[in-house]
Protein backbone atom coordinates (compact mmCIF):
# COMPACT_ATOMS: atom_id res chain seq x y z
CA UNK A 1 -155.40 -39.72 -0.57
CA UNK A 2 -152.38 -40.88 0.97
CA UNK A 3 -150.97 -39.37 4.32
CA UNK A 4 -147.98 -39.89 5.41
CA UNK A 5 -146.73 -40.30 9.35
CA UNK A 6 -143.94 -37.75 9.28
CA UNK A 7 -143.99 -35.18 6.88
CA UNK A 8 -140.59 -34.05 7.90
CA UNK A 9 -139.08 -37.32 6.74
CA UNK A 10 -140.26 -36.82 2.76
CA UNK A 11 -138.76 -33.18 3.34
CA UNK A 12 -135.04 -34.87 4.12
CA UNK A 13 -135.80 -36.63 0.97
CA UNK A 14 -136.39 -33.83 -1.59
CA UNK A 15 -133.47 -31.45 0.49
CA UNK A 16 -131.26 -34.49 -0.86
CA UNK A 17 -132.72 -34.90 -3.83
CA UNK A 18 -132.65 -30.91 -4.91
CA UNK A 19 -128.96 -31.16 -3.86
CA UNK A 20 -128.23 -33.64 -5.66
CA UNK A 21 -126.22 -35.66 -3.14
CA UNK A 22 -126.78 -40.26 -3.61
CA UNK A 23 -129.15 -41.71 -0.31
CA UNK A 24 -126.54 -44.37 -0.43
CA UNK A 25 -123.87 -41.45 0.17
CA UNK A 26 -125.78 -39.69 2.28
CA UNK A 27 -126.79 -42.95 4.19
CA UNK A 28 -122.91 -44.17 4.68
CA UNK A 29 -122.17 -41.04 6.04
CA UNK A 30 -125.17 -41.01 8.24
CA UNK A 31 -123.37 -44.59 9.52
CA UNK A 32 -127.28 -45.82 8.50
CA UNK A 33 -128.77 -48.39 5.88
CA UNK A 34 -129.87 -47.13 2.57
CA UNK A 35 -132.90 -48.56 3.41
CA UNK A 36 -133.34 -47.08 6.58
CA UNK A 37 -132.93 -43.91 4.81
CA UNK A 38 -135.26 -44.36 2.27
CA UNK A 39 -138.16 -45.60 4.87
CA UNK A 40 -137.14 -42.74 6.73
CA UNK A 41 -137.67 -40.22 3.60
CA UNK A 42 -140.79 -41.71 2.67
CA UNK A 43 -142.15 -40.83 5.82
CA UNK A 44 -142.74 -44.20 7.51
CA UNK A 45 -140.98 -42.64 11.20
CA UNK A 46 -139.71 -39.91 12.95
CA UNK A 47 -136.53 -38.49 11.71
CA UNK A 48 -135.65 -37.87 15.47
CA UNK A 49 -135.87 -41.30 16.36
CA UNK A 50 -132.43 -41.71 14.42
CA UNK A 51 -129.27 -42.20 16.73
CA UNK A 52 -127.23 -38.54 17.56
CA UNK A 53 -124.80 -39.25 14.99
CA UNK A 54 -127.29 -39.71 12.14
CA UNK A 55 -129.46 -36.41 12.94
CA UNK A 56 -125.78 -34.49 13.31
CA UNK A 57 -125.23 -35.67 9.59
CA UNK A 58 -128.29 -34.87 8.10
CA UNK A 59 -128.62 -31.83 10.25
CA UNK A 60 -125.08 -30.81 8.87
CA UNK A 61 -125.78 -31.75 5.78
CA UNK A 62 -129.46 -31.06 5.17
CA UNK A 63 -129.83 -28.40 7.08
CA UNK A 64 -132.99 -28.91 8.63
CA UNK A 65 -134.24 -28.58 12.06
CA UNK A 66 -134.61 -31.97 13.19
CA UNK A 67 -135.89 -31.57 17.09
């Protein structure tokens, strides 16, 4: 069975996903690599360990609770 680190991370992932908004989108306006992004979503580290910008964006535009 595979775990994951950070749950939270894989829910950013299918927010975006179920709105239906590009990671490379989401990930310019986050002012973060695609890549990053994807890591991120696949729950390889803490969403909080972003820089402020990046958790205002996806806070704003995910709408999770990110502390």
């Amino acid at each position: 069975m595979d775990t994951v680190s950070f749950p939270g991370g894989v829910k950013l992932g299918l927010r975006r996903r179920l709105l239906g908004i590009p990671l490379a989108e989401l990930a310019r306006d986050a002012r973060v690599q695609p890549e990053l992004l994807r890591r991120l979503e696949a729950g390889e580290f803490d969403p909080r360990s972003l820089h402020r910008l990046a958790r205002q964006v996806l806070s704003r535009t995910l709408d999770p609770p990110l502390d």
